[in-house]
C-alpha atoms as a PDB file:
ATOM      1  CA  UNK A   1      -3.341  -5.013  22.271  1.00  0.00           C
ATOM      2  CA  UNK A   2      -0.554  -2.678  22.146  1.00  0.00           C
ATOM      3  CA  UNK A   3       1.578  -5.255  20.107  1.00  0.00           C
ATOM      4  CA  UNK A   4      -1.122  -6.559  17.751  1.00  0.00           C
ATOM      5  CA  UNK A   5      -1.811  -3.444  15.613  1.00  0.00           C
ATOM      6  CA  UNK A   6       0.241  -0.951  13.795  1.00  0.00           C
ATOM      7  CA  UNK A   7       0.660   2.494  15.597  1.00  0.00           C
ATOM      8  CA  UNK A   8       0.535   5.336  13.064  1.00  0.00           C
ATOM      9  CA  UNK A   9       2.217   7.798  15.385  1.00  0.00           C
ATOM     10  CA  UNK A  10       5.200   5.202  15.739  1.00  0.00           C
ATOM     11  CA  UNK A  11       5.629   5.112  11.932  1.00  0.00           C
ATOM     12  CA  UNK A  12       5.500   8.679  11.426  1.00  0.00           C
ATOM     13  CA  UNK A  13       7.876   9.212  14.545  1.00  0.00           C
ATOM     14  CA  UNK A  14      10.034   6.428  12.840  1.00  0.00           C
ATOM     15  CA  UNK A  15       9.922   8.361   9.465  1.00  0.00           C
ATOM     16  CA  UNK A  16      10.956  11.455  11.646  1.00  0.00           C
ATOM     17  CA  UNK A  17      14.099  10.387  12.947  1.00  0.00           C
ATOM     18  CA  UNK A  18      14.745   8.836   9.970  1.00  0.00           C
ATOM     19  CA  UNK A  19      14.914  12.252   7.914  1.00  0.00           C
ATOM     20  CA  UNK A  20      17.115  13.523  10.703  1.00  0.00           C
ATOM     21  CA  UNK A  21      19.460  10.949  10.396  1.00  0.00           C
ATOM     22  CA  UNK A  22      19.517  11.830   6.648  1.00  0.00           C
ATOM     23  CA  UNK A  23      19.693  15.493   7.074  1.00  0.00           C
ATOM     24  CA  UNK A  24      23.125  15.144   9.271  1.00  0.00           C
ATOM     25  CA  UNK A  25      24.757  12.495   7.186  1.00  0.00           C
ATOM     26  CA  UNK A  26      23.917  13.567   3.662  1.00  0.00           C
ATOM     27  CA  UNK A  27      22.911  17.249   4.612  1.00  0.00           C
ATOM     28  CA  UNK A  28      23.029  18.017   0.102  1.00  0.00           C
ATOM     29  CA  UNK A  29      21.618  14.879  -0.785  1.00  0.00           C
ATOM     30  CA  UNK A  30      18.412  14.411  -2.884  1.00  0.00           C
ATOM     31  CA  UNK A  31      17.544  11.490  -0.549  1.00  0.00           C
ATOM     32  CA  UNK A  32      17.192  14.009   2.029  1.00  0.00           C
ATOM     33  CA  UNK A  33      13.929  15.254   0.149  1.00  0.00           C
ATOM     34  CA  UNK A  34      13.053  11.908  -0.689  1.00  0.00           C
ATOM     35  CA  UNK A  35      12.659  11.053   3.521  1.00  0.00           C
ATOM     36  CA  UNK A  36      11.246  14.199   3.651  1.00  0.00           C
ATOM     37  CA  UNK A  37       8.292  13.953   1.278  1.00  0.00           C
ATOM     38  CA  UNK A  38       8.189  10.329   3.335  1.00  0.00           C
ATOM     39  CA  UNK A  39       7.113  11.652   6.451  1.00  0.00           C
ATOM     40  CA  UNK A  40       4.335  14.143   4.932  1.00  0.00           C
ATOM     41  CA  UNK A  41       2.825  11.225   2.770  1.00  0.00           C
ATOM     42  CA  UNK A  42       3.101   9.229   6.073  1.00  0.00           C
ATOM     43  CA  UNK A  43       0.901  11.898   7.887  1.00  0.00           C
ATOM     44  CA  UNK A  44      -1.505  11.914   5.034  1.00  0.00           C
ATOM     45  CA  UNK A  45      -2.126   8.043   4.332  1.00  0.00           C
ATOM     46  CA  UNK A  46      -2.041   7.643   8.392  1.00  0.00           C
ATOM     47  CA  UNK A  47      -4.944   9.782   8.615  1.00  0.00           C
ATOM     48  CA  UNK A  48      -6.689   8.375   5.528  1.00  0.00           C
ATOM     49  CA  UNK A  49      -6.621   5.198   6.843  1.00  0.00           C
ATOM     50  CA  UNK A  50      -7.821   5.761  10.203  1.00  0.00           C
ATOM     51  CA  UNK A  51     -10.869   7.795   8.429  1.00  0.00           C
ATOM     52  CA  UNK A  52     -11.619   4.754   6.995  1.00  0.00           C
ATOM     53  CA  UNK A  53     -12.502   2.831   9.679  1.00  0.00           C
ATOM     54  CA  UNK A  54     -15.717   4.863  10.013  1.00  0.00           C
ATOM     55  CA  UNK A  55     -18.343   3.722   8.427  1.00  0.00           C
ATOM     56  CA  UNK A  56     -20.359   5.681   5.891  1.00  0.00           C
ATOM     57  CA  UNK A  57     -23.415   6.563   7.544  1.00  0.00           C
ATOM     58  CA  UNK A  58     -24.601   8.727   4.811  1.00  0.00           C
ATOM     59  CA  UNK A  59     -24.681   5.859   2.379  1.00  0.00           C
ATOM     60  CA  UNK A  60     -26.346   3.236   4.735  1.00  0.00           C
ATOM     61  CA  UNK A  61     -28.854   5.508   5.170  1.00  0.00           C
ATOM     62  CA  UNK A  62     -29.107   6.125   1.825  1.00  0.00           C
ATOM     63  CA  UNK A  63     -29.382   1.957   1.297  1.00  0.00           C
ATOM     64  CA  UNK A  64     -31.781   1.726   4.098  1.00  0.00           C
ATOM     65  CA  UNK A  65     -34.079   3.972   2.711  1.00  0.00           C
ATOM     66  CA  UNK A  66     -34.114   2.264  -0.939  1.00  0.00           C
ATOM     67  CA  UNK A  67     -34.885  -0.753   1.120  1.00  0.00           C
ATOM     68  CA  UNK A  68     -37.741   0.522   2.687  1.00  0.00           C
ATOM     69  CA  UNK A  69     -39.072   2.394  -0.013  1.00  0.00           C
ATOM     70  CA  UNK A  70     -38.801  -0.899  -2.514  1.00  0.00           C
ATOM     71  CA  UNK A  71     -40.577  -2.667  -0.100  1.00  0.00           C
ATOM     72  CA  UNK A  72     -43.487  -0.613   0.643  1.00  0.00           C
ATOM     73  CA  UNK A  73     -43.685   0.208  -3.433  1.00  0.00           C
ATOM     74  CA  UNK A  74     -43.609  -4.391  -3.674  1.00  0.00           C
ATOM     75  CA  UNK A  75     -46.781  -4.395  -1.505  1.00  0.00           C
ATOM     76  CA  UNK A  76     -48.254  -1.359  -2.679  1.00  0.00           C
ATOM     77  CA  UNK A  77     -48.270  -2.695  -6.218  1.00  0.00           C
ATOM     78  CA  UNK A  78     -49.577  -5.607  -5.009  1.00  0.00           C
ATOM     79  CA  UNK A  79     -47.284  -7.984  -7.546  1.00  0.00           C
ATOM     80  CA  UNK A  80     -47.853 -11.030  -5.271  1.00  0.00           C
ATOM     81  CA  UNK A  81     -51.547 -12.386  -6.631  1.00  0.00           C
ATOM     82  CA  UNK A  82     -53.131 -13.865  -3.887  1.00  0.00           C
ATOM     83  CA  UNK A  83     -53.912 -17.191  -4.779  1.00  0.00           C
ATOM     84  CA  UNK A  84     -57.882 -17.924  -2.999  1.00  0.00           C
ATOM     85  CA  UNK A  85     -58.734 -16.135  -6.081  1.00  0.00           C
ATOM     86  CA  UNK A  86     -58.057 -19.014  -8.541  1.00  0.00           C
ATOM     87  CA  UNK A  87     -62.035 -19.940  -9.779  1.00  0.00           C
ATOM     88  CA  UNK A  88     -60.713 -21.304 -13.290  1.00  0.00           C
ATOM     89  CA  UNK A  89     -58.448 -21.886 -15.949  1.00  0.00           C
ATOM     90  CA  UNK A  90     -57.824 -18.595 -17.599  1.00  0.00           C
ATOM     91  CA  UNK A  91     -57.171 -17.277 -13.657  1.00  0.00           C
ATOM     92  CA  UNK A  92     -54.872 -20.132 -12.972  1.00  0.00           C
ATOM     93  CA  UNK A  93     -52.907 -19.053 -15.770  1.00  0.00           C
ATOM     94  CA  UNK A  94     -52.917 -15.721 -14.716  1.00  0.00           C
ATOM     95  CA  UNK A  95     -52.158 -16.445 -10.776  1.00  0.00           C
ATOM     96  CA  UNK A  96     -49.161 -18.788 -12.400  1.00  0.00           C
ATOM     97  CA  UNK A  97     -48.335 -15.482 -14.654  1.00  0.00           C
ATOM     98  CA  UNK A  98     -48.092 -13.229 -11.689  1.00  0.00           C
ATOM     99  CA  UNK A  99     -46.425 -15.366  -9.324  1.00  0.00           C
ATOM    100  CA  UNK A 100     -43.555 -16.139 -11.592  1.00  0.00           C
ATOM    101  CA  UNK A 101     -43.263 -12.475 -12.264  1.00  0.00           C
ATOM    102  CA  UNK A 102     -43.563 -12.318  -8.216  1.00  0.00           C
ATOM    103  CA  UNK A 103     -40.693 -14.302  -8.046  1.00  0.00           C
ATOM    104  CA  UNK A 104     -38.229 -12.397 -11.097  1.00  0.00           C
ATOM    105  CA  UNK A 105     -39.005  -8.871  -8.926  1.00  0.00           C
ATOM    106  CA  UNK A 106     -38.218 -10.808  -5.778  1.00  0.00           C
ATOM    107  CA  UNK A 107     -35.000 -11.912  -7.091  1.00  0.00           C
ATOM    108  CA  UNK A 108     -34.136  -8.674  -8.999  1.00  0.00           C
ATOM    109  CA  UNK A 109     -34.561  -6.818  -5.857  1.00  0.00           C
ATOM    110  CA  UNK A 110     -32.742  -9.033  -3.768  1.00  0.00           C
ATOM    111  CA  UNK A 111     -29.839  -8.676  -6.076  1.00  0.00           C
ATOM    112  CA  UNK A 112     -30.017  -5.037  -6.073  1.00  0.00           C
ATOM    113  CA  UNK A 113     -30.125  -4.663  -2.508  1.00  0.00           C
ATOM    114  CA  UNK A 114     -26.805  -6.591  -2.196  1.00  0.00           C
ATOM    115  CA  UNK A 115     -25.139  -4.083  -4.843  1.00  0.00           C
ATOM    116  CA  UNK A 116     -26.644  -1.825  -2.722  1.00  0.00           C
ATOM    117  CA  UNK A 117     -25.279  -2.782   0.843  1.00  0.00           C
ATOM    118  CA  UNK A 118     -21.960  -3.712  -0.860  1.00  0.00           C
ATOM    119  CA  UNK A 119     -21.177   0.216  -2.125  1.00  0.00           C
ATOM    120  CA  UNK A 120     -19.370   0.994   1.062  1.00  0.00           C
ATOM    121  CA  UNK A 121     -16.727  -1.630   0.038  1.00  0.00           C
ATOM    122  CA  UNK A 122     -16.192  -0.688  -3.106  1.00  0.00           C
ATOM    123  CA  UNK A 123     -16.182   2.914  -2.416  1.00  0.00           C
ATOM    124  CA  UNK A 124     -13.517   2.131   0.606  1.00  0.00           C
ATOM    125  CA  UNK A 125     -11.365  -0.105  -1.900  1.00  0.00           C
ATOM    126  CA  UNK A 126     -11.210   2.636  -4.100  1.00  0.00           C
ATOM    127  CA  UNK A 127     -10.014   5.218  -2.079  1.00  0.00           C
ATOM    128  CA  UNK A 128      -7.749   2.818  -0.742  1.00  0.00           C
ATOM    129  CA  UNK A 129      -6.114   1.745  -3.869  1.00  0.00           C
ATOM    130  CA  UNK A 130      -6.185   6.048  -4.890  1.00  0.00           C
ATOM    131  CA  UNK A 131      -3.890   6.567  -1.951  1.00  0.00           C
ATOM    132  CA  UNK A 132      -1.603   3.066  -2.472  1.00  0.00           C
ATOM    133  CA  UNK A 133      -0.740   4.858  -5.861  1.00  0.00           C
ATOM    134  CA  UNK A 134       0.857   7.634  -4.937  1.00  0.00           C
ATOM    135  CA  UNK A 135       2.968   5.326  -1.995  1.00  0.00           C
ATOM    136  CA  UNK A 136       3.800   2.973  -5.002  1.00  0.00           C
ATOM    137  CA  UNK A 137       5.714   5.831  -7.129  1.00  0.00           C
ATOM    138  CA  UNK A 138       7.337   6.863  -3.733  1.00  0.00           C
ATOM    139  CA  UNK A 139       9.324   3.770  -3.718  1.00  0.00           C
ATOM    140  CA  UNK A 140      10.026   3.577  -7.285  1.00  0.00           C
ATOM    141  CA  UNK A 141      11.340   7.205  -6.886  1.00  0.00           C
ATOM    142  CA  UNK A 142      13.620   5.572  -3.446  1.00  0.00           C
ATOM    143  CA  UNK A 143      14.896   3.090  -6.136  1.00  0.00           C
ATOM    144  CA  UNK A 144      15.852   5.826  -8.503  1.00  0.00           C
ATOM    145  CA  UNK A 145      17.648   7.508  -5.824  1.00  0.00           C
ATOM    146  CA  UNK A 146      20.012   3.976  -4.962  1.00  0.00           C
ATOM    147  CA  UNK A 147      20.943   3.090  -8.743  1.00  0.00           C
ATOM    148  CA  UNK A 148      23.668   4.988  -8.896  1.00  0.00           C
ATOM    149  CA  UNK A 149      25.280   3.842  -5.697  1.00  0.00           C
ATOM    150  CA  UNK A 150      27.205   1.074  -7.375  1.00  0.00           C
ATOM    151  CA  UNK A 151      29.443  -0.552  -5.371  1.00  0.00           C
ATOM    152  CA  UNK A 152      31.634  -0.801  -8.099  1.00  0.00           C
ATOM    153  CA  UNK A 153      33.120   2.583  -7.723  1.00  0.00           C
ATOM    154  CA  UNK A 154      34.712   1.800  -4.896  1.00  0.00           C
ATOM    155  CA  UNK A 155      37.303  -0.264  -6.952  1.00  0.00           C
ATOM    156  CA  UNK A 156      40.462   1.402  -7.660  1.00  0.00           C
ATOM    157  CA  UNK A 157      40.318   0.162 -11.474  1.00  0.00           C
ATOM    158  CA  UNK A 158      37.247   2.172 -11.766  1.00  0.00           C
ATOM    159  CA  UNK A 159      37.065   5.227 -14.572  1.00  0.00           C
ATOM    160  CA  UNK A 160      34.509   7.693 -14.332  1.00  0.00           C
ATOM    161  CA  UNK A 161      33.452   9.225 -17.602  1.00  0.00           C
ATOM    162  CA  UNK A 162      32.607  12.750 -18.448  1.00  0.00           C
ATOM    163  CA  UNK A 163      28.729  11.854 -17.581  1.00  0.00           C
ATOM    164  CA  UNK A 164      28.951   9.501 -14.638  1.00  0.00           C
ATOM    165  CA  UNK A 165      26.941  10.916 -11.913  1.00  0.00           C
ATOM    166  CA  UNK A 166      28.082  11.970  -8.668  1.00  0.00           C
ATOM    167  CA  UNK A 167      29.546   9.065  -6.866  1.00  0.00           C
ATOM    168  CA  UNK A 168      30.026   8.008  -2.859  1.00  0.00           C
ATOM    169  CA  UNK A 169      33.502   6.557  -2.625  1.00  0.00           C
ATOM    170  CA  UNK A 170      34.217   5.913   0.751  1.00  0.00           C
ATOM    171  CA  UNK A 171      32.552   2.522   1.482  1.00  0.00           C
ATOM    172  CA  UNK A 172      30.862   3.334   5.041  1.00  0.00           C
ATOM    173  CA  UNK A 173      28.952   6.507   3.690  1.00  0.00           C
ATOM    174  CA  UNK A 174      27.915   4.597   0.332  1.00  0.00           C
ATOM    175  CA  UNK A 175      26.699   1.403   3.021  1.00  0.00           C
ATOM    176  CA  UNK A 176      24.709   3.711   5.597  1.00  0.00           C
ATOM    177  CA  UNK A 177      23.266   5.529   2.320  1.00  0.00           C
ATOM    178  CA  UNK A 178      21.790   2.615   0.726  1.00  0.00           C
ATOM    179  CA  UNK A 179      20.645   1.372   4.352  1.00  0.00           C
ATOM    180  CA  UNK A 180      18.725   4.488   4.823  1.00  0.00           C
ATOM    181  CA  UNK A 181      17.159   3.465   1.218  1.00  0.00           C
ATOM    182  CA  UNK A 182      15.964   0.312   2.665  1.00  0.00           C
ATOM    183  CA  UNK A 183      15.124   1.559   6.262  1.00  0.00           C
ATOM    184  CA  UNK A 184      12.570   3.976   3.914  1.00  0.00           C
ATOM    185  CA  UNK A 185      11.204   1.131   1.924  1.00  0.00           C
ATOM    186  CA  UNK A 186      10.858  -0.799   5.249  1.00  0.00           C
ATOM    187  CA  UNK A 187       8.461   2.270   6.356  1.00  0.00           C
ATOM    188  CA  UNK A 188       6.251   2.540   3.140  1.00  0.00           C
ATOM    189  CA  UNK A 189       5.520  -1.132   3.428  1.00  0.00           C
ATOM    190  CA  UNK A 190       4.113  -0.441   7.377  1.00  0.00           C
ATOM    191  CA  UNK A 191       2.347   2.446   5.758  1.00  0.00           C
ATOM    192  CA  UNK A 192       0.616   0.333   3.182  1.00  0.00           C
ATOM    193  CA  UNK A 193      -0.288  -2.010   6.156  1.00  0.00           C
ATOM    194  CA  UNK A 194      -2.211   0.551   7.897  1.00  0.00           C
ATOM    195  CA  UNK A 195      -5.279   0.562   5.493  1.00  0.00           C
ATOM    196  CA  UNK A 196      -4.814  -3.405   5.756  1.00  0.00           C
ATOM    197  CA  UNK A 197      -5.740  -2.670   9.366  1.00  0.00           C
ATOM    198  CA  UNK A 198      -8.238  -0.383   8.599  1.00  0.00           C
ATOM    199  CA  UNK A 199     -10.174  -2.263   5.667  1.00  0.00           C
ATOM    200  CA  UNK A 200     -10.837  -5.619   6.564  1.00  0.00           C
ATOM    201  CA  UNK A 201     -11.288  -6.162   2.487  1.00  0.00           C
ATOM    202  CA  UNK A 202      -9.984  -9.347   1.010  1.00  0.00           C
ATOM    203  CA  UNK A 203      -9.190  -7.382  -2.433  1.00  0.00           C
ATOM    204  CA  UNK A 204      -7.222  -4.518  -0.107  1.00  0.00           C
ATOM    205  CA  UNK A 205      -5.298  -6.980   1.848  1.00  0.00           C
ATOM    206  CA  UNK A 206      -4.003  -8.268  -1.573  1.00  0.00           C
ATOM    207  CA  UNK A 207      -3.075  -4.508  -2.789  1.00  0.00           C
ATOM    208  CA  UNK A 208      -1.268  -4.051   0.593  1.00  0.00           C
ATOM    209  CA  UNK A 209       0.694  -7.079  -0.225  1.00  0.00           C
ATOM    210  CA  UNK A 210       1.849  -6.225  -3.359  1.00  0.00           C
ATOM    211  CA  UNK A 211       3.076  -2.949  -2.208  1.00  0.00           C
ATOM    212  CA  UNK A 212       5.198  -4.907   0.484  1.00  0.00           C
ATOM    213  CA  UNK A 213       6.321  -7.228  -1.821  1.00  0.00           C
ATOM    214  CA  UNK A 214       7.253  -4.473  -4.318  1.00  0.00           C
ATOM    215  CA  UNK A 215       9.721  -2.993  -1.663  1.00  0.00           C
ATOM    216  CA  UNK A 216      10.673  -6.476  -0.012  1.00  0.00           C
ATOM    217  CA  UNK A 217      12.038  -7.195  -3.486  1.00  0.00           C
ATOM    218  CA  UNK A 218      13.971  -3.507  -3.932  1.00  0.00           C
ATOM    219  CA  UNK A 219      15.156  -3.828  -0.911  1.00  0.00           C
ATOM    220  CA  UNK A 220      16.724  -7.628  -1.469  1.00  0.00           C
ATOM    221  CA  UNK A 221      18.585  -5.615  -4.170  1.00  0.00           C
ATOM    222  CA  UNK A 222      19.939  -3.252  -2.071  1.00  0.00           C
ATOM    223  CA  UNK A 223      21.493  -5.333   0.963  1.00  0.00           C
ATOM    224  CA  UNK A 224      22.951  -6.912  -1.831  1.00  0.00           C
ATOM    225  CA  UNK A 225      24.749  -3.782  -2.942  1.00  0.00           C
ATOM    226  CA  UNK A 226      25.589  -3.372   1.330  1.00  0.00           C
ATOM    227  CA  UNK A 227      27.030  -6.876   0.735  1.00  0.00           C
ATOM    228  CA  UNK A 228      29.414  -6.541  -2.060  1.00  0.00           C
ATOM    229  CA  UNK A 229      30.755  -3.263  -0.397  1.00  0.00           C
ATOM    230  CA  UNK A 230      30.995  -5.085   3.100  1.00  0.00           C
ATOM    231  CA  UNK A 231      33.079  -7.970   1.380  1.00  0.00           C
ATOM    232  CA  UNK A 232      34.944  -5.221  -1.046  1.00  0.00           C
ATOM    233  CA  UNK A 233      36.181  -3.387   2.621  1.00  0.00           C
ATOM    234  CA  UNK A 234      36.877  -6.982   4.087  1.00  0.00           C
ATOM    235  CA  UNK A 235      39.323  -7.876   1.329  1.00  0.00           C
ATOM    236  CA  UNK A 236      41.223  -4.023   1.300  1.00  0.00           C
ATOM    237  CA  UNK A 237      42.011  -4.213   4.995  1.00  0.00           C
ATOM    238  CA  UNK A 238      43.024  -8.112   4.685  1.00  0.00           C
ATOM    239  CA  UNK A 239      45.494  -6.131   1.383  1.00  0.00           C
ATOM    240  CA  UNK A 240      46.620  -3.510   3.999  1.00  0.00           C
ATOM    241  CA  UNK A 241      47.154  -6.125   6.857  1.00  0.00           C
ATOM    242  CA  UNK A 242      49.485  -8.030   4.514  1.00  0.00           C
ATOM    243  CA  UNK A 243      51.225  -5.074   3.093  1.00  0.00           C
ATOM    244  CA  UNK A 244      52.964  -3.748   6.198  1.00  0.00           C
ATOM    245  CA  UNK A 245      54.542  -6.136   6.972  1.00  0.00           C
ATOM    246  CA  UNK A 246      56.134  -5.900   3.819  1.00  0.00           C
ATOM    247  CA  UNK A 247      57.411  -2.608   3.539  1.00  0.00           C
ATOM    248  CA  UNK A 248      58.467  -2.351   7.298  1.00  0.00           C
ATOM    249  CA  UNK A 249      61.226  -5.219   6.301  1.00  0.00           C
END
């Protein structure tokens, strides 16, 4: 079973060592806070979700009790008309009268004991989609953090102007920055998977998916930025390789 669920203290260790990493490379960098503020919302949202594998006992006691209590209140009432009593028309009628409104109760009830039992879902779901909220403007704020880091200024025919932000320009440090972006958006999707584990909830599973997919999809963008730099350092050492020989003859 080890291998078949998600281990919150491995994700949070994960998000650990993954500040650390940040914190010797890019010791001034506002990333640094970023993987910071990563690990404390991964403490939090770990220990939401594992509270939410309890049930709420307060609540089904609370349904159990309007169950009884509606039922004893049907048969006290005495809605169902019992039908030996039928001597003529006019209590025919009446019988047919009271049955049928027998049968609306029945059904009302019935449906209000569902609403009822299903609470505990919906309360669940919406705590879970409370705490998915603040994970989702995490990653957007990990995305804001990589924009800048445009391969692009690693060209030498690039011109910074008076209000160009701070740039990277040495290609390893600019590729192991936007890596750590993408190891972080790796982590909030496991995060988001933990209340998937917790909340066996058709409409949670879907919320957990979209918070994957969000950072699946900005962090395609970003081993595409890892690419261009990769192919960018591949074609400057080919341009060195071929240059010496040159100016040694």
């Amino acid at each position: 079973m080890r291998y078949r669920t998600l281990d919150p203290k491995r994700i949070i260790e994960t998000a650990e060592r993954l500040e650390e990493r940040i914190a010797e490379r890019f010791p001034d960098a506002g990333l640094r806070g970023v993987a910071a503020e990563l690990v404390s919302l991964s403490g939090d949202l770990a220990r939401s979700a594992k509270a939410l594998e309890a049930p709420i006992w307060w609540l089904r006691g609370v349904i159990v009790a309007a169950i009884v209590i509606g039922a004893l209140m049907f048969l006290f009432v005495g809605t169902i008309l019992p039908l030996g009593r039928i001597s003529g028309t006019h209590d025919a009628v009446q019988s047919v009268q009271g049955i049928e409104s027998s049968v609306n109760m029945i059904i009302l009830a019935v449906l209000g004991f569902l609403t009822l039992i299903r609470s505990e879902e919906r309360i669940k779901r919406k705590r879970v989609f409370r705490e998915l909220h603040g994970l989702r403007s995490l990653i957007h704020v990990i995305d804001m953090h990589q924009l800048t880091k445009d391969p692009a200024a690693l060209s030498t025919h690039f011109k910074p102007t008076a209000h160009s932000p701070a740039r990277i320009t040495n290609a390893a440090d600019l590729a192991r920055y936007l890596d750590y972006c993408s190891e972080m958006l790796s982590i909030t999707g496991k995060i988001a998977a933990l209340f998937a584990q917790s909340v066996n909830d058709d409409v949670v599973i879907n919320g957990v998916n979209d918070i994957e997919n969000l950072a699946s999809n900005l962090s395609r963008k970003i081993w595409q930025k890892i690419t261009l730099i990769e192919s960018t350092a591949g074609r400057r050492k080919r341009s060195a390789r071929m240059e010496q020989p040159l100016s040694e003859s």
